[in-house]
C-alpha atoms as a PDB file:
ATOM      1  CA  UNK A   1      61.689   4.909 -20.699  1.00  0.00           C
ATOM      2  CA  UNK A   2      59.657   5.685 -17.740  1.00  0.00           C
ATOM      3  CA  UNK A   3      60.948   7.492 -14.599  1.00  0.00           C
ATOM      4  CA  UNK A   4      61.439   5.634 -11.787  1.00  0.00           C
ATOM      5  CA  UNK A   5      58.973   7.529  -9.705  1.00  0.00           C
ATOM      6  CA  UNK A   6      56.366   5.888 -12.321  1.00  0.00           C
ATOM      7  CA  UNK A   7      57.885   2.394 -11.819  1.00  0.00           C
ATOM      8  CA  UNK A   8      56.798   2.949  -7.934  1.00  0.00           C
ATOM      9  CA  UNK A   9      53.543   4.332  -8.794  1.00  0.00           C
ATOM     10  CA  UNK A  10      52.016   1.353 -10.721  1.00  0.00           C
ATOM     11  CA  UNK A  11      52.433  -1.620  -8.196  1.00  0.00           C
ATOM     12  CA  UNK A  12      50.450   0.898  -6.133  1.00  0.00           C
ATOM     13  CA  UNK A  13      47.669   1.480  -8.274  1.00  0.00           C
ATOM     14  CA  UNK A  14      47.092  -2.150  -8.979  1.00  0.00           C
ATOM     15  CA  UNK A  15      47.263  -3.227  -5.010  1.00  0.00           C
ATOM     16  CA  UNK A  16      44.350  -0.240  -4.898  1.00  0.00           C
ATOM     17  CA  UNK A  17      42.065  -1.821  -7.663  1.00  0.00           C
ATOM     18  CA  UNK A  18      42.426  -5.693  -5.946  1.00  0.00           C
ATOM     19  CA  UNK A  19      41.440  -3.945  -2.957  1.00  0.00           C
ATOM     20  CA  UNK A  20      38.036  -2.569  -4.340  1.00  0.00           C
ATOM     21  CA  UNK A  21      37.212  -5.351  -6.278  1.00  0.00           C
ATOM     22  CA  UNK A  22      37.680  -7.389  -3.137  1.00  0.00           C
ATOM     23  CA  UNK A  23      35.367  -5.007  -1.202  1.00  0.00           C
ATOM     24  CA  UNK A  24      33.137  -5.241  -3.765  1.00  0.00           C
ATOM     25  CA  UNK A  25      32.725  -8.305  -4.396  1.00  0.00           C
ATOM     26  CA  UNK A  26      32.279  -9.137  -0.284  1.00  0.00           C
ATOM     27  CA  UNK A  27      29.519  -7.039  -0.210  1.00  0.00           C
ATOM     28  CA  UNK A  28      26.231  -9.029   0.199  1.00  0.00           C
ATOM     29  CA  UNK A  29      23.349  -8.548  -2.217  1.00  0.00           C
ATOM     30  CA  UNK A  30      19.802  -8.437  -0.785  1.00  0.00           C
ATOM     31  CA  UNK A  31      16.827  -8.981  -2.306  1.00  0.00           C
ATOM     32  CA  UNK A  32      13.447  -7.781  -0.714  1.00  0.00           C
ATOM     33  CA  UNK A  33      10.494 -10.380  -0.727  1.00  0.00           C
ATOM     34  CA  UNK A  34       7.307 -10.945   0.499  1.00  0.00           C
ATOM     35  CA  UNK A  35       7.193 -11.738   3.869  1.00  0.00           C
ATOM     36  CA  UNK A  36       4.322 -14.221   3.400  1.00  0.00           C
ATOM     37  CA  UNK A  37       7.329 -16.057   0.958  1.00  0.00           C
ATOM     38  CA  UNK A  38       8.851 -19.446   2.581  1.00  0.00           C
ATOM     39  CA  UNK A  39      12.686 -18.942   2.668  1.00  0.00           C
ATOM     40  CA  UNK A  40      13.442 -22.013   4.104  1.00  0.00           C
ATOM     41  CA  UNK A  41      17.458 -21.691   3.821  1.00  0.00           C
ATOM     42  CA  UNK A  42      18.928 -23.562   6.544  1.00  0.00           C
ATOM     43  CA  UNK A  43      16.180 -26.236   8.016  1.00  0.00           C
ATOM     44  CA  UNK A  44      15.648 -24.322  11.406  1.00  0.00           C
ATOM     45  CA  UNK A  45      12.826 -23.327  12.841  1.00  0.00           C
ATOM     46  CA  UNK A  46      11.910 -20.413  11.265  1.00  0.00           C
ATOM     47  CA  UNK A  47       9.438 -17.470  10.556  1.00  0.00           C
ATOM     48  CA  UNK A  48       7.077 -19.285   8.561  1.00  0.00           C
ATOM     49  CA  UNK A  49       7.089 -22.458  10.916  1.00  0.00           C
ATOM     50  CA  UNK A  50       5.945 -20.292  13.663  1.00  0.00           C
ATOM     51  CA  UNK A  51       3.495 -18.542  11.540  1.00  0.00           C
ATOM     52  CA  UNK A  52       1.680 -21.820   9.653  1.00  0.00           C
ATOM     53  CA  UNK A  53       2.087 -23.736  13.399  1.00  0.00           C
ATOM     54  CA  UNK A  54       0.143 -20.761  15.477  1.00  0.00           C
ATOM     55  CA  UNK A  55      -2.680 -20.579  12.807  1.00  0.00           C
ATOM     56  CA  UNK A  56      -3.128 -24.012  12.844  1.00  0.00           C
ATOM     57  CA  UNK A  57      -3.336 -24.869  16.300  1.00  0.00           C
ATOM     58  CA  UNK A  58      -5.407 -21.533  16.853  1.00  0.00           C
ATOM     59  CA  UNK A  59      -8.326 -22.719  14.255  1.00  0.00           C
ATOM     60  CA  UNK A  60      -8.118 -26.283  16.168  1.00  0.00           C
ATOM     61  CA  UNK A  61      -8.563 -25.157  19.901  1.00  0.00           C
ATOM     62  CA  UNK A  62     -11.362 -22.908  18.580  1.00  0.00           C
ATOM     63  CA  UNK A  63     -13.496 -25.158  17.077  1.00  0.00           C
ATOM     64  CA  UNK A  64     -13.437 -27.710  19.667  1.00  0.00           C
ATOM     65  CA  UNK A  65     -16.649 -28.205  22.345  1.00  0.00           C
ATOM     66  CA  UNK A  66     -14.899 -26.506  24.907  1.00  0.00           C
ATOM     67  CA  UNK A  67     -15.445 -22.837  23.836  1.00  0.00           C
ATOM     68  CA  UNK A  68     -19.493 -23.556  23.020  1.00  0.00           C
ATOM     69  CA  UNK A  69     -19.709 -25.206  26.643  1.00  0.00           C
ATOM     70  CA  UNK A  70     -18.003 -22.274  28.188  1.00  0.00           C
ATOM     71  CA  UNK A  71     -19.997 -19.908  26.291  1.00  0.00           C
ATOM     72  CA  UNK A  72     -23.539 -21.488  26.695  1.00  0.00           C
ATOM     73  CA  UNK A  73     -22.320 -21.950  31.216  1.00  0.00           C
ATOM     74  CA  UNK A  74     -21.051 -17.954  31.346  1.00  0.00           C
ATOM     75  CA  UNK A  75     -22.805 -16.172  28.728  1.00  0.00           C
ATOM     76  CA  UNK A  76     -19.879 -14.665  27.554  1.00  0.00           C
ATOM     77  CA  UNK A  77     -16.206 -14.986  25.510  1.00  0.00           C
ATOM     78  CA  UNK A  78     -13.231 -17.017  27.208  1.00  0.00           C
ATOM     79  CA  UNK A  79     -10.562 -14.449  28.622  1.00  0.00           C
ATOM     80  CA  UNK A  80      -7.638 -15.906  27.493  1.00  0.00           C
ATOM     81  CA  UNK A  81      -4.042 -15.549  28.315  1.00  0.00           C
ATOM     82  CA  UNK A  82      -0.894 -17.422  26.690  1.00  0.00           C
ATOM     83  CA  UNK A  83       1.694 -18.852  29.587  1.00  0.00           C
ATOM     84  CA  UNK A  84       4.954 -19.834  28.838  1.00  0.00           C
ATOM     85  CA  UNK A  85       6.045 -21.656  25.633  1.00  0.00           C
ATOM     86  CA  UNK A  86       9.189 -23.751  26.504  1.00  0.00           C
ATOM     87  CA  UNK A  87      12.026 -23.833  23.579  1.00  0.00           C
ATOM     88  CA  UNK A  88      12.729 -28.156  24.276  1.00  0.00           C
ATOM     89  CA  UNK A  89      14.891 -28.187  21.120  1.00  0.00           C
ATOM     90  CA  UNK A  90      18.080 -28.261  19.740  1.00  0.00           C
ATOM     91  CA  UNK A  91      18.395 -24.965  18.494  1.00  0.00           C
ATOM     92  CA  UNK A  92      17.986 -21.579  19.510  1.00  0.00           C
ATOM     93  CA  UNK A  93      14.481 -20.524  18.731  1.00  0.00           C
ATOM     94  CA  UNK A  94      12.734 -17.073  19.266  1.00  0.00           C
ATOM     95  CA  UNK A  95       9.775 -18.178  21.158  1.00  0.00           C
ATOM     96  CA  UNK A  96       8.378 -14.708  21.851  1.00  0.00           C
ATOM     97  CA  UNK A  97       7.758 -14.650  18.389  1.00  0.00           C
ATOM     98  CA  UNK A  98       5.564 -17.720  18.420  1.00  0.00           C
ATOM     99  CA  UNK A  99       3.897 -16.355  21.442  1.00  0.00           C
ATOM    100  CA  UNK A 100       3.124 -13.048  19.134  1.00  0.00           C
ATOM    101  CA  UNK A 101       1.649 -14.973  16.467  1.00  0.00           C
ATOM    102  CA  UNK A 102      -0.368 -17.270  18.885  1.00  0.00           C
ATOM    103  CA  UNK A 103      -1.811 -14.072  20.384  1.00  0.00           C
ATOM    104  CA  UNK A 104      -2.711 -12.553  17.257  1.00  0.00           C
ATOM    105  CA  UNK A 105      -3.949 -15.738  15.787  1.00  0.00           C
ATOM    106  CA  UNK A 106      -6.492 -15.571  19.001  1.00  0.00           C
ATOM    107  CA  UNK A 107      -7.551 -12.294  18.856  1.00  0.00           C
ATOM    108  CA  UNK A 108      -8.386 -11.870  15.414  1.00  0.00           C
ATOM    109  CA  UNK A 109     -10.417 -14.814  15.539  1.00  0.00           C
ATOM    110  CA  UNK A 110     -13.166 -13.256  17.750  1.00  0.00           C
ATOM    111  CA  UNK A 111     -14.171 -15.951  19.191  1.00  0.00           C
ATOM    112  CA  UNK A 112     -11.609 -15.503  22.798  1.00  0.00           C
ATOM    113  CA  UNK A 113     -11.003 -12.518  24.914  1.00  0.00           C
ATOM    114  CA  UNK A 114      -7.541 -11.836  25.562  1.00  0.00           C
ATOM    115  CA  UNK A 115      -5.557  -9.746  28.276  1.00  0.00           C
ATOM    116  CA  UNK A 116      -1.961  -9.254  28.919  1.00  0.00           C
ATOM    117  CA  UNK A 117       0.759 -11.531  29.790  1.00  0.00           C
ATOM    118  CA  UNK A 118       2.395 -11.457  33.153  1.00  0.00           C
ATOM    119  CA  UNK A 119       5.495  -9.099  32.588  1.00  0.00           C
ATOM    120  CA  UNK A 120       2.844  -6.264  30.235  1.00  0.00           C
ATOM    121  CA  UNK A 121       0.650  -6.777  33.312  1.00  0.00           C
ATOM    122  CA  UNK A 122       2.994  -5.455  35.785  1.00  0.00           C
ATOM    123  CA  UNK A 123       4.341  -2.708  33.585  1.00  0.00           C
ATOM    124  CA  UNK A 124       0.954  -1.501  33.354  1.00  0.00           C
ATOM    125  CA  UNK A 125       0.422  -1.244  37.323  1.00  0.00           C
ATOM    126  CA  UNK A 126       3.102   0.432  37.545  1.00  0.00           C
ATOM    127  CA  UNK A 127       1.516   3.153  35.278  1.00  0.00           C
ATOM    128  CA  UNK A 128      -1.774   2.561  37.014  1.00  0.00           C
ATOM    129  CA  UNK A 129       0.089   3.313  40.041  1.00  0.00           C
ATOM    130  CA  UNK A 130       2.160   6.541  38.396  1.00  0.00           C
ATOM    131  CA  UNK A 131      -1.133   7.989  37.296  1.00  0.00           C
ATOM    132  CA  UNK A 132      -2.487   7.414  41.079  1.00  0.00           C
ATOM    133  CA  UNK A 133       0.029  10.033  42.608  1.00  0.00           C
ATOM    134  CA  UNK A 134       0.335  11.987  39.214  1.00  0.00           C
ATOM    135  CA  UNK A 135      -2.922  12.017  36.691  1.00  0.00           C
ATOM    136  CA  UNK A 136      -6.005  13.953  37.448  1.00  0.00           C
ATOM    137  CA  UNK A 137      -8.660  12.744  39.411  1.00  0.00           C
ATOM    138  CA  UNK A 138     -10.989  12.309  36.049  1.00  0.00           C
ATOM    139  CA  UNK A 139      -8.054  10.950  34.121  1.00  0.00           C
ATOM    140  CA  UNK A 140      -6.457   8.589  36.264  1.00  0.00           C
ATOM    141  CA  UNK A 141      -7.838   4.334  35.859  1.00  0.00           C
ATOM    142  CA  UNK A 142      -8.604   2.794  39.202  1.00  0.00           C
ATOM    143  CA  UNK A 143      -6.648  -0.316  40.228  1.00  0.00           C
ATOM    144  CA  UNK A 144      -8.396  -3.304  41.015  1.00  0.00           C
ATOM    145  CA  UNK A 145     -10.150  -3.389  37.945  1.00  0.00           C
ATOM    146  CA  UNK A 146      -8.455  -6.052  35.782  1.00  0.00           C
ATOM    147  CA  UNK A 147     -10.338  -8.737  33.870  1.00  0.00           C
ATOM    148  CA  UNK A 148      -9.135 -11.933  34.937  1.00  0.00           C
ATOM    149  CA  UNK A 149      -8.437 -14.774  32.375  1.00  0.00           C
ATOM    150  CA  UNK A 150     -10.096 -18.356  32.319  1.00  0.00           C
ATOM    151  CA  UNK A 151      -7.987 -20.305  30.379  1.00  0.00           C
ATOM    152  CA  UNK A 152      -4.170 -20.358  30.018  1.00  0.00           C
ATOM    153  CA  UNK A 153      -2.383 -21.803  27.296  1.00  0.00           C
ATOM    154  CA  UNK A 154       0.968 -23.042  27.433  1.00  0.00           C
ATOM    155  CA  UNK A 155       3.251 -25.615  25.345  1.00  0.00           C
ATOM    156  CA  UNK A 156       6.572 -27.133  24.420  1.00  0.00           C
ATOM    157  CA  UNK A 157       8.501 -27.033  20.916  1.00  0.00           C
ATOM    158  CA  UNK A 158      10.771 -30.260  20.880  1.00  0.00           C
ATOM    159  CA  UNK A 159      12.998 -31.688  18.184  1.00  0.00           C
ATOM    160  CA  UNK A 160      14.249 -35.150  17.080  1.00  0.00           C
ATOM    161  CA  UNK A 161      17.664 -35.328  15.097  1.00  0.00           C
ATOM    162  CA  UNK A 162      18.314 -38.439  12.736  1.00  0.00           C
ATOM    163  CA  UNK A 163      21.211 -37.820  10.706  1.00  0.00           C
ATOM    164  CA  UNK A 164      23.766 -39.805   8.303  1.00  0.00           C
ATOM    165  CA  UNK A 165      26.712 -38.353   6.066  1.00  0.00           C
ATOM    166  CA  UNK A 166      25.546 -35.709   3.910  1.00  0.00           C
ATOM    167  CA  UNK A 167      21.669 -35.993   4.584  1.00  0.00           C
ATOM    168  CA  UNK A 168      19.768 -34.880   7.966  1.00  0.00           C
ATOM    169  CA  UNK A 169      16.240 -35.253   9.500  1.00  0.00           C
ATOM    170  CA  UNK A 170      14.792 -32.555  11.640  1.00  0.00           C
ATOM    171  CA  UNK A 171      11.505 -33.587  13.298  1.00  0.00           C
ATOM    172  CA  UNK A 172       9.911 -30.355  15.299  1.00  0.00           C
ATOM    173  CA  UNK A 173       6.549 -31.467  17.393  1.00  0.00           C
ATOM    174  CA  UNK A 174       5.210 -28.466  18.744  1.00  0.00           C
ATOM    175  CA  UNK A 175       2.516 -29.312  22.066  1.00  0.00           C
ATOM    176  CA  UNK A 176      -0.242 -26.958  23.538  1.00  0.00           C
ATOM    177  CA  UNK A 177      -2.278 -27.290  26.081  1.00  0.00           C
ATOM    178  CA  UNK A 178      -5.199 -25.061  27.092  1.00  0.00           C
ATOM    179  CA  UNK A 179      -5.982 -25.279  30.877  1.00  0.00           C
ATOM    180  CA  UNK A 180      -8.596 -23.949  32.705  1.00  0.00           C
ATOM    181  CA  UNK A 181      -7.479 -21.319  35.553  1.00  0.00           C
ATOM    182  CA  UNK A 182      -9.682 -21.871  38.129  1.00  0.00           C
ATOM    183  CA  UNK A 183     -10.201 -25.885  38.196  1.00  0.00           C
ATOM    184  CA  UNK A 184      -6.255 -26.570  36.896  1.00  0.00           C
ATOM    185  CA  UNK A 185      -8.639 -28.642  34.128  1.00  0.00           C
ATOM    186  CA  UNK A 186      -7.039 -29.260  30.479  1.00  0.00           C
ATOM    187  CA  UNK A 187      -9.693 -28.692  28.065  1.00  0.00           C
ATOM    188  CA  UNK A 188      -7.649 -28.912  24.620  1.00  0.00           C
ATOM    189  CA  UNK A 189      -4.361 -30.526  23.992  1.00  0.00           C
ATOM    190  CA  UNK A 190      -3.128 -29.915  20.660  1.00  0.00           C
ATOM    191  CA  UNK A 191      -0.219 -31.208  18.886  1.00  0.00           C
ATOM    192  CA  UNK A 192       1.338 -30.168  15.361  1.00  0.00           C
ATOM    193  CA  UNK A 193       4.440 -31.921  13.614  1.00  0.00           C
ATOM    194  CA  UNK A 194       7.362 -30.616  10.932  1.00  0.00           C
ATOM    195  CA  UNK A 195       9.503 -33.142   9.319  1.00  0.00           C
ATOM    196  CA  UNK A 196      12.287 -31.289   6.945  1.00  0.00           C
ATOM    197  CA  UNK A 197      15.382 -32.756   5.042  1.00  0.00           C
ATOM    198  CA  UNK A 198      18.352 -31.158   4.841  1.00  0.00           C
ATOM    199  CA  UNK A 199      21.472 -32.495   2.199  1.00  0.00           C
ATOM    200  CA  UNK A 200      24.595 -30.352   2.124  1.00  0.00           C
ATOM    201  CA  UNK A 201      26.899 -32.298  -0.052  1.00  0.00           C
ATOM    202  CA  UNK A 202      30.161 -33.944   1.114  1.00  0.00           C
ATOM    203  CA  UNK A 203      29.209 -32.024   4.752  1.00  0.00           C
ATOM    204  CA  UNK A 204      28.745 -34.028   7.801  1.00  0.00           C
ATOM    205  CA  UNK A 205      26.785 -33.216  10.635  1.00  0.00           C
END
């Protein structure tokens, strides 16, 4: 017959093993994947929206007339710069991360110039102006000498809900516009739409 120091032992021992299996089994598993791969889990705006969206609209505004007529008037690229993109929808979204894919849709195109937004900007004259008191005479860069832009581009991303029980509609219309700096003159409007469907069984929205 076991002791009774044994008997108090075992109920011990098997409260231990639910507790690891429970921590076990809340631990997540995570897969790596491409990040190129659509994981579209929950229907919101996500990483591959912004990407598919900003190279889309960035091959459209650069193959309209306005860049030629610029180019054939000045002789040179467009400076551009993007303005602000306002977040109009429903949901949180990360529009500096749009912003970063619009810019690098735009430079690696070569057909644009492009300098830094307002907020880099002043973070860099505040070097310019560090270097001024502190860098060597041959070292130091000159204020004053910015390159300004020609064209700003700036935009909405907006969202229309239609929704019954169980199933729901998410229509995301993302606007740009690309105005020109000196004349306040829109030379490119540009519009791109997402419609996604969404069904989470017995679940209403």
């Amino acid at each position: 017959m076991p002791s009774l120091k044994c008997l108090r032992i075992v109920p011990v021992i098997g409260l231990s093993a639910v507790l690891v299996f429970g921590l076990s089994a809340c631990n997540p598993k995570v897969t790596r994947v491409s990040a190129e791969e659509v994981t579209d889990l929950s229907g919101n705006w996500n990483d591959t929206d912004s990407r598919l969206v900003s190279e889309e609209m960035i091959q459209d505004v650069l193959s309209r007339p306005w860049i030629s007529r610029f180019q054939r008037k000045k002789g040179k690229p467009p400076v551009v710069i993007v303005g602000t993109i306002r977040n109009l929808s429903h949901e949180h979204i990360n529009t500096r991360t749009f912003v970063s894919d619009l810019e690098r849709s735009l430079i690696n195109s070569g057909e644009v110039e492009f300098v830094a937004s307002s907020s880099e900007r002043q973070e860099l004259r505040d070097e310019r102006r560090e270097q001024d008191l502190n860098a060597s005479e041959a070292t130091r860069k000159a204020m004053g000498r910015e390159i300004g832009a020609d064209f700003m581009l700036k935009g909405s991303i907006n969202t229309i809900i239609d929704a019954i029980e169980g199933e729901q509609a998410r229509f995301y219309q993302v606007n740009l516009d690309l105005i020109e700096l000196e004349t306040n003159r829109k030379v490119w409007v540009g519009q791109k739409k997402i419609k996604k469907t969404i069904e989470k069984g017995g679940l209403r929205f």
